[in-house]
PDB file of N, CA and C in Angstrom:
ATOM      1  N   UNK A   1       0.862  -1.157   0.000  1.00  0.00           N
ATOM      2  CA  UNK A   1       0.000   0.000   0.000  1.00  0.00           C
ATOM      3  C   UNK A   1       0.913   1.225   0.000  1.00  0.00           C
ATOM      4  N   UNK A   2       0.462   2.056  -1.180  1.00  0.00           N
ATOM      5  CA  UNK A   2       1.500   3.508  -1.398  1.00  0.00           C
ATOM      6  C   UNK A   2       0.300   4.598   0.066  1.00  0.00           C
ATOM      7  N   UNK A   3       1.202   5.413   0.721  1.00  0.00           N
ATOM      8  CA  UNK A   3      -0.148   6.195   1.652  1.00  0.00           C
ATOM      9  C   UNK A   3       1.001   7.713   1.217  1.00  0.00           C
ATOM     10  N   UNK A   4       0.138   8.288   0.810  1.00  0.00           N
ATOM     11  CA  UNK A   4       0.972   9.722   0.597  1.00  0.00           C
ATOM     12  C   UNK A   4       0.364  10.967   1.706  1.00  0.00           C
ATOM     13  N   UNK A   5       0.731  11.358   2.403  1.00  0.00           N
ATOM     14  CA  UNK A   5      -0.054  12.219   3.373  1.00  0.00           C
ATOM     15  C   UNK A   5       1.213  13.971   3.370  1.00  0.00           C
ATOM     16  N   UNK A   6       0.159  14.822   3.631  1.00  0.00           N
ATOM     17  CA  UNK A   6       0.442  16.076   2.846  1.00  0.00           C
ATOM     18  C   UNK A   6       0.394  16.982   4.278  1.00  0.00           C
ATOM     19  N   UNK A   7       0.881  18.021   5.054  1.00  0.00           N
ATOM     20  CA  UNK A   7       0.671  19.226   5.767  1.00  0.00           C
ATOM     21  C   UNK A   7       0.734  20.553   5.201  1.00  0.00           C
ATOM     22  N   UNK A   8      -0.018  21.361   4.257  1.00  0.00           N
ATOM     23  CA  UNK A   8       0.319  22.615   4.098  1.00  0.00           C
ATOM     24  C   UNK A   8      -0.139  23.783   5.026  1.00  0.00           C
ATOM     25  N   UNK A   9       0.510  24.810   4.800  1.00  0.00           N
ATOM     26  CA  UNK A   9      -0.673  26.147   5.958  1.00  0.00           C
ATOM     27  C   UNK A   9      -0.022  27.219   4.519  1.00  0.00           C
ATOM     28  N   UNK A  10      -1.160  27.979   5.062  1.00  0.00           N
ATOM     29  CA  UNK A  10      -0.998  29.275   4.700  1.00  0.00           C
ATOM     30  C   UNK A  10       0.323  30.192   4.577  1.00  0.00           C
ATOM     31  N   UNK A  11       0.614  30.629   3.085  1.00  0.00           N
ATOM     32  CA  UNK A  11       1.982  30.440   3.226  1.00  0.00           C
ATOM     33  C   UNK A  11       1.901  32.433   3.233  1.00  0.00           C
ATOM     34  N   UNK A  12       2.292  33.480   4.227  1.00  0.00           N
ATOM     35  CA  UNK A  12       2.670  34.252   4.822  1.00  0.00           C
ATOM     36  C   UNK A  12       3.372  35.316   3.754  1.00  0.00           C
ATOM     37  N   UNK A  13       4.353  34.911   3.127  1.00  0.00           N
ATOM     38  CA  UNK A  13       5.287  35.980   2.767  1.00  0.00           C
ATOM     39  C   UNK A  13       4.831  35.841   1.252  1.00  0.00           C
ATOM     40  N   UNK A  14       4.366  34.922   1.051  1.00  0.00           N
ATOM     41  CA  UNK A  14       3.421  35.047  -0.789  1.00  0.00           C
ATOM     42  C   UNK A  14       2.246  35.556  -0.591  1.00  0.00           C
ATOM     43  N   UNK A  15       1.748  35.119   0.602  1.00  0.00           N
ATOM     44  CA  UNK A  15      -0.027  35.562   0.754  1.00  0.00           C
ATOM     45  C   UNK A  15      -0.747  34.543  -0.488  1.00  0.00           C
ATOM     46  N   UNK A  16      -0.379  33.248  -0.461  1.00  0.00           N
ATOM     47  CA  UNK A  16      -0.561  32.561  -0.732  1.00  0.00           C
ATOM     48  C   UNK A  16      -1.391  30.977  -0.019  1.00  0.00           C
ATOM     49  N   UNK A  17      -2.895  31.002  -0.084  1.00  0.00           N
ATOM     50  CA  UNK A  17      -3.449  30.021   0.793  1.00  0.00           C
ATOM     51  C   UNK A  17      -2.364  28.706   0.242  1.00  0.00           C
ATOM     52  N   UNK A  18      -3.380  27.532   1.656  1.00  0.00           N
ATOM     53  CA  UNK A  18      -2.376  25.890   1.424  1.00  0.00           C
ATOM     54  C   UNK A  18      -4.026  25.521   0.529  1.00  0.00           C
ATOM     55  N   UNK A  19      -5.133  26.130   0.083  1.00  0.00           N
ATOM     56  CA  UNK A  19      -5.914  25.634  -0.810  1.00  0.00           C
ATOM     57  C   UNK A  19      -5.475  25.895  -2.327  1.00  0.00           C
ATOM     58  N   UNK A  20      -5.200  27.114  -2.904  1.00  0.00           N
ATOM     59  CA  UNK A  20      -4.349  26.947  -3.678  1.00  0.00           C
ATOM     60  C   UNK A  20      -3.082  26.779  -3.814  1.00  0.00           C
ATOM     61  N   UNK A  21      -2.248  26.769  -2.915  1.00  0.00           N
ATOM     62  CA  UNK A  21      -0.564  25.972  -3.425  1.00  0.00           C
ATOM     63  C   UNK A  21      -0.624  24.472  -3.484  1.00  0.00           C
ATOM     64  N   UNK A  22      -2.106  23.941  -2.753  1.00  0.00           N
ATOM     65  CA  UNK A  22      -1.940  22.451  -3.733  1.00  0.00           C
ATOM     66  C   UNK A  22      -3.179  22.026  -4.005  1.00  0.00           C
ATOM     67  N   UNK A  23      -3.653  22.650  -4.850  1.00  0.00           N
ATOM     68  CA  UNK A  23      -4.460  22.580  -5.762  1.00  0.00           C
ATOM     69  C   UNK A  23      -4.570  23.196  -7.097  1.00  0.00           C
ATOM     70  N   UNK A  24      -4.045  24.335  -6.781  1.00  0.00           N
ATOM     71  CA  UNK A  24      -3.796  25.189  -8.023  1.00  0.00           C
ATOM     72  C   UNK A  24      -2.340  24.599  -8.787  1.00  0.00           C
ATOM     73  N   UNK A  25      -1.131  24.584  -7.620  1.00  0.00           N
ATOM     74  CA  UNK A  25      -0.103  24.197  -8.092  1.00  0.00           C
ATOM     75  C   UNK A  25       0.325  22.629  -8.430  1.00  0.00           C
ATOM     76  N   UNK A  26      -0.537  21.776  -8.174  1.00  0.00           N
ATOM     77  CA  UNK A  26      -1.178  20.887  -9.140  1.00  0.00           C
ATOM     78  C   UNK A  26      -1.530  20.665 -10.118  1.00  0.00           C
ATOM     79  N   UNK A  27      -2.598  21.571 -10.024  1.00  0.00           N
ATOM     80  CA  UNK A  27      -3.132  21.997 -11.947  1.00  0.00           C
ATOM     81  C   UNK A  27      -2.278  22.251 -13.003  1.00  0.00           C
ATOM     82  N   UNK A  28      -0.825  22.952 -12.742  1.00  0.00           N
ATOM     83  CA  UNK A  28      -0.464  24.134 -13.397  1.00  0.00           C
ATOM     84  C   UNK A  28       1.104  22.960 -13.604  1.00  0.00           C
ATOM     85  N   UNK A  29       0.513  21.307 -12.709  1.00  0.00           N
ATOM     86  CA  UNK A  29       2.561  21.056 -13.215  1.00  0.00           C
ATOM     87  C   UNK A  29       1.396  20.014 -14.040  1.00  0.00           C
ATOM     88  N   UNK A  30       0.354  19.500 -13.903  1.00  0.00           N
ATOM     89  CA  UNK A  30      -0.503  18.998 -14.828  1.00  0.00           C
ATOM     90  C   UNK A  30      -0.316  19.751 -15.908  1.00  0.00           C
ATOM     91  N   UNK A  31      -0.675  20.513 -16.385  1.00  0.00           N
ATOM     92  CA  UNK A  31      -0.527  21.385 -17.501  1.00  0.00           C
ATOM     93  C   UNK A  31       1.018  21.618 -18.185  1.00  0.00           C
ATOM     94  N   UNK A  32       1.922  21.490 -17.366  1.00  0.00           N
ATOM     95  CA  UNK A  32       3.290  21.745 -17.673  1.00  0.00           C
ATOM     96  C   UNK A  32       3.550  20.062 -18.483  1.00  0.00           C
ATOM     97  N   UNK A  33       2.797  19.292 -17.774  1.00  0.00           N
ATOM     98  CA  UNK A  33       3.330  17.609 -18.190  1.00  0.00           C
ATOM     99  C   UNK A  33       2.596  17.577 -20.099  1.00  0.00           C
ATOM    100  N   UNK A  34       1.363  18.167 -20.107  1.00  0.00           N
ATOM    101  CA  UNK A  34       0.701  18.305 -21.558  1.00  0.00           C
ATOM    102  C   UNK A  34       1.727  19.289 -22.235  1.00  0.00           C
ATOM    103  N   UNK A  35       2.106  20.137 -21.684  1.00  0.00           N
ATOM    104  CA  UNK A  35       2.982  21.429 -22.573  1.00  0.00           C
ATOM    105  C   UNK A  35       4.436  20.587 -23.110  1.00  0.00           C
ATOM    106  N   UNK A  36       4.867  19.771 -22.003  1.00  0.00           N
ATOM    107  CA  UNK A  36       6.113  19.187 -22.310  1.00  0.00           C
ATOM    108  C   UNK A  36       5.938  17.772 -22.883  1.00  0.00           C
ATOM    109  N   UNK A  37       4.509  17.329 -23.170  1.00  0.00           N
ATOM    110  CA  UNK A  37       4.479  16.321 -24.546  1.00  0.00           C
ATOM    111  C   UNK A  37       5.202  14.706 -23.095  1.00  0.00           C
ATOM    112  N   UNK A  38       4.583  15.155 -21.957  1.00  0.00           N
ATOM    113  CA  UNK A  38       5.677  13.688 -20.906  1.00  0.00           C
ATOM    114  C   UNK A  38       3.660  13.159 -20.966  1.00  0.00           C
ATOM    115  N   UNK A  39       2.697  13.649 -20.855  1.00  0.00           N
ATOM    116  CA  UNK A  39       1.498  13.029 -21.206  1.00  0.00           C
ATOM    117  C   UNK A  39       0.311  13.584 -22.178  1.00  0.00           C
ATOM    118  N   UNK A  40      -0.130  12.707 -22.922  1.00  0.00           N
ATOM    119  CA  UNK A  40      -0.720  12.151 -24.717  1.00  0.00           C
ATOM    120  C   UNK A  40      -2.124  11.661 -24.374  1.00  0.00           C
ATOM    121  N   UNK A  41      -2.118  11.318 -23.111  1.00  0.00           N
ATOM    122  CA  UNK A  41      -3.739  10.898 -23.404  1.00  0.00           C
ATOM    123  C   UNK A  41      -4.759  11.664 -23.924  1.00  0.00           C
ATOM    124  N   UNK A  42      -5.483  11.689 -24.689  1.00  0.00           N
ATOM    125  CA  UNK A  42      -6.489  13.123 -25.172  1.00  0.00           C
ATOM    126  C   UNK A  42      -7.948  12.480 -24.533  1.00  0.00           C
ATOM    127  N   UNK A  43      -8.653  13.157 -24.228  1.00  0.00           N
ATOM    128  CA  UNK A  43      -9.780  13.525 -23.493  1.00  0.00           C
ATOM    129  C   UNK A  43      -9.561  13.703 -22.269  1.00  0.00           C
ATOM    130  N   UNK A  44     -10.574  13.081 -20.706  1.00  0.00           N
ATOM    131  CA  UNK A  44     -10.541  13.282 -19.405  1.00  0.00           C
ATOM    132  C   UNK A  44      -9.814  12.461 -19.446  1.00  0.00           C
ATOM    133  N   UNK A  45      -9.009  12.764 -18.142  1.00  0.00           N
ATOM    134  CA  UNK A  45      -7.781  11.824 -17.456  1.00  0.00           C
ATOM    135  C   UNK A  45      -8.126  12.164 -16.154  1.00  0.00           C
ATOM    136  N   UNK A  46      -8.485  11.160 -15.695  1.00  0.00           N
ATOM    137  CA  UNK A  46      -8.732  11.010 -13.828  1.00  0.00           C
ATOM    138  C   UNK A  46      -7.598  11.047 -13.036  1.00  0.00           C
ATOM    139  N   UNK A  47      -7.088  11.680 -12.020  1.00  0.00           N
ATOM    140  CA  UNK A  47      -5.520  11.943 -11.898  1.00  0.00           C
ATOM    141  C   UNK A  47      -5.174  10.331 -11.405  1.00  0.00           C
ATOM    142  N   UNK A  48      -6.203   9.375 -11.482  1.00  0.00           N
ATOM    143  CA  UNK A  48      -5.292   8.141 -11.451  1.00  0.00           C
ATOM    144  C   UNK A  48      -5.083   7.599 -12.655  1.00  0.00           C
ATOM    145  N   UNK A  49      -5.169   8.072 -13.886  1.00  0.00           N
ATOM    146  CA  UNK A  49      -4.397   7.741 -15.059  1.00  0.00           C
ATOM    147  C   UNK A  49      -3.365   8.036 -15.117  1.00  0.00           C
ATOM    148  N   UNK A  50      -2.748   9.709 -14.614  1.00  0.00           N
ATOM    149  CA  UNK A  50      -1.659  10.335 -14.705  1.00  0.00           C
ATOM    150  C   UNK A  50      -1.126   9.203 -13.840  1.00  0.00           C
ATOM    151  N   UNK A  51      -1.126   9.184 -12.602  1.00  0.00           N
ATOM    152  CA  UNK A  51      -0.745   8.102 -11.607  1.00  0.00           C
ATOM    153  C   UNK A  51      -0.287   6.714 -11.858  1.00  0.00           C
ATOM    154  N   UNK A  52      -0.597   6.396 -12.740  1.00  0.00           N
ATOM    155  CA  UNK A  52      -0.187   5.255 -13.508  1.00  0.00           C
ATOM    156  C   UNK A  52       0.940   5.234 -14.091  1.00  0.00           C
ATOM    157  N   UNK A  53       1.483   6.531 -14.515  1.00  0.00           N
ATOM    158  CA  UNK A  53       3.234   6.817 -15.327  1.00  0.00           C
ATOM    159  C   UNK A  53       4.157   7.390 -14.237  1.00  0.00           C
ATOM    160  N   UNK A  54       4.671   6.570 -13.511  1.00  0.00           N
ATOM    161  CA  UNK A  54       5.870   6.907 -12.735  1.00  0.00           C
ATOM    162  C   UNK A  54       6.748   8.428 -13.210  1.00  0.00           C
ATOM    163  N   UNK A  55       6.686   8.789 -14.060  1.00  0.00           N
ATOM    164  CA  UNK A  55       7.590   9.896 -14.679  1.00  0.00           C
ATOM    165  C   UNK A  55       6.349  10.564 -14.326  1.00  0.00           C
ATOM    166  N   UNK A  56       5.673  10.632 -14.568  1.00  0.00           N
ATOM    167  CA  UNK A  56       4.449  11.992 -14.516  1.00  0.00           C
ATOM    168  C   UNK A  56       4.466  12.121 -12.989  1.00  0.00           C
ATOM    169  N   UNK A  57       4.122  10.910 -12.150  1.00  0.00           N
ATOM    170  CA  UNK A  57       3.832  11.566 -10.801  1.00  0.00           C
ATOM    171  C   UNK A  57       5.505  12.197 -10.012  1.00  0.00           C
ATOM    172  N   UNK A  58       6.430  11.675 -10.112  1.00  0.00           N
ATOM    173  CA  UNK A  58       7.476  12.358 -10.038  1.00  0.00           C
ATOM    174  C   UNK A  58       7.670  14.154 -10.826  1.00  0.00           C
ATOM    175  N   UNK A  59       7.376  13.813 -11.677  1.00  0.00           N
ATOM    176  CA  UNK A  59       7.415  15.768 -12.032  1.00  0.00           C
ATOM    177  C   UNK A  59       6.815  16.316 -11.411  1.00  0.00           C
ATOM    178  N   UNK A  60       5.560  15.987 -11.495  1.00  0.00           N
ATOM    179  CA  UNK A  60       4.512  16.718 -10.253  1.00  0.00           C
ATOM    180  C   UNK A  60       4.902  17.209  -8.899  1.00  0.00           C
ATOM    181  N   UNK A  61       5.057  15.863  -8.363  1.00  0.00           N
ATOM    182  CA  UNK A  61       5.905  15.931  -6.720  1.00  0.00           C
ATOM    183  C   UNK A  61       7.328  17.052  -7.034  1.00  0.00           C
ATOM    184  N   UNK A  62       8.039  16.677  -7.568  1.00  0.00           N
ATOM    185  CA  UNK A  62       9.236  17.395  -7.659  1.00  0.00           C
ATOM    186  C   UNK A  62       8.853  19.091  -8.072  1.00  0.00           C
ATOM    187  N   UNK A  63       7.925  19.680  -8.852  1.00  0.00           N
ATOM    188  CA  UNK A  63       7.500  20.731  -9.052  1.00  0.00           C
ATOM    189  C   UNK A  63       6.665  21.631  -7.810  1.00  0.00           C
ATOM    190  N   UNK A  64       5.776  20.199  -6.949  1.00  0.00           N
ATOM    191  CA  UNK A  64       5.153  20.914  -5.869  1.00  0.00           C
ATOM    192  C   UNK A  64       6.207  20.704  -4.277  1.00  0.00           C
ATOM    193  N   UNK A  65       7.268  19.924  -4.892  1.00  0.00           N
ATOM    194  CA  UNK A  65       8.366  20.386  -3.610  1.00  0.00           C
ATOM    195  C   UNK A  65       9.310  21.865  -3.766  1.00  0.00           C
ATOM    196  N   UNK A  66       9.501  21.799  -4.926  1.00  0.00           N
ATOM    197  CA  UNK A  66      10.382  23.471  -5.738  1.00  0.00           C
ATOM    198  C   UNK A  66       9.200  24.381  -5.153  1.00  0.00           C
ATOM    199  N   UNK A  67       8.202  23.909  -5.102  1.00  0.00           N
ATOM    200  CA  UNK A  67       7.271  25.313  -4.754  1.00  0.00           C
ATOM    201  C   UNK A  67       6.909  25.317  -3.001  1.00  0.00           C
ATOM    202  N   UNK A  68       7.511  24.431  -2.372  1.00  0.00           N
ATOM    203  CA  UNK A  68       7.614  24.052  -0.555  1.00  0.00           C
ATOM    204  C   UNK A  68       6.456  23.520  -0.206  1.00  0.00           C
ATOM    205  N   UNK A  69       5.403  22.565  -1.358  1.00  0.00           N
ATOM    206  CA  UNK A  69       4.650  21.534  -0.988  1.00  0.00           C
ATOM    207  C   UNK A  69       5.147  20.644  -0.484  1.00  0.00           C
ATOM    208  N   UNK A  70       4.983  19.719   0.761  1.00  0.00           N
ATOM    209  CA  UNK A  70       5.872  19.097   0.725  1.00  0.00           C
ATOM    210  C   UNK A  70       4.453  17.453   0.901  1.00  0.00           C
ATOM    211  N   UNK A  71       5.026  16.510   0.393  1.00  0.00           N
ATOM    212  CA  UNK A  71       4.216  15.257   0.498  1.00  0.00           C
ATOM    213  C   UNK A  71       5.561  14.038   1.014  1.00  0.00           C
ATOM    214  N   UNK A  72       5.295  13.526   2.230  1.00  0.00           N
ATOM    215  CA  UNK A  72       5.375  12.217   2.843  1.00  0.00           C
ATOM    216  C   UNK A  72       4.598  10.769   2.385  1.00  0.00           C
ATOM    217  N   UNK A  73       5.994  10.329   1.520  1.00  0.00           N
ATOM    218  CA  UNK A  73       5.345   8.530   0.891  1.00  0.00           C
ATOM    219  C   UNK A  73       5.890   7.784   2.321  1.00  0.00           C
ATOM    220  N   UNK A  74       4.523   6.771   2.126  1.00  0.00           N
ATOM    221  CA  UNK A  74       5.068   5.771   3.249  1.00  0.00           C
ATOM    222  C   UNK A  74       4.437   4.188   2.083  1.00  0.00           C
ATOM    223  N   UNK A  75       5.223   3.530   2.415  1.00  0.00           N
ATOM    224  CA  UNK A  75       4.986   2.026   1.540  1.00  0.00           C
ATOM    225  C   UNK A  75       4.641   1.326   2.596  1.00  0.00           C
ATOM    226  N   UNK A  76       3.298   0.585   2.580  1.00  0.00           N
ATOM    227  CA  UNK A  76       3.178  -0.775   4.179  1.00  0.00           C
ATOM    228  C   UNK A  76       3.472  -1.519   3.466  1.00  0.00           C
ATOM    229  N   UNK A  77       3.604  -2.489   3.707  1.00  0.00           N
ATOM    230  CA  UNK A  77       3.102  -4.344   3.075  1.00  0.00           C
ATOM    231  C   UNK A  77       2.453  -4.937   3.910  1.00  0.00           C
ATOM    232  N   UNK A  78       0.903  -5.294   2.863  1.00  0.00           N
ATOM    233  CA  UNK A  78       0.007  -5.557   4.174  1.00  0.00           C
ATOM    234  C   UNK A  78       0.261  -6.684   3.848  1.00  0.00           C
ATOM    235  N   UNK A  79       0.050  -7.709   4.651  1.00  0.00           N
ATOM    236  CA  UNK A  79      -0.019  -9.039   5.032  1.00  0.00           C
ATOM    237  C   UNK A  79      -0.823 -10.149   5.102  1.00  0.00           C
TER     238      UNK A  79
END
């Protein structure tokens, strides 16, 4: 089991809510992954399609850590 768990707050010196720095800044590395041709699917994509290409969810993460999102992976093995 992948468990990804997230803490943002209100970020102060941008005046920037934690509703849009990960949600908006989500959208916008989504959009960066279509601009840079790394995902092709054409119509709706449920973000567990994106989720499915190891390279896509890594840009993402890596774009919303450059921006001080920060997300905690934990792997169990259930039993």
């Amino acid at each position: 089991r992948y468990r990804y768990d997230l803490m943002d707050q209100y970020d102060e010196i941008t005046e920037i809510s934690s509703m849009a720095r990960t949600t908006g800044y989500t959208a916008t590395m989504a959009a960066r992954l279509l601009a840079n041709g790394m995902y092709a699917q054409k119509g709706l994509s449920a973000p567990e399609h994106i989720g499915r290409h190891p390279q896509c969810v890594e840009f993402i993460l890596k774009g919303l850590r450059d921006r001080g999102v920060e997300y905690r992976e934990r792997i169990e093995k259930i039993t």
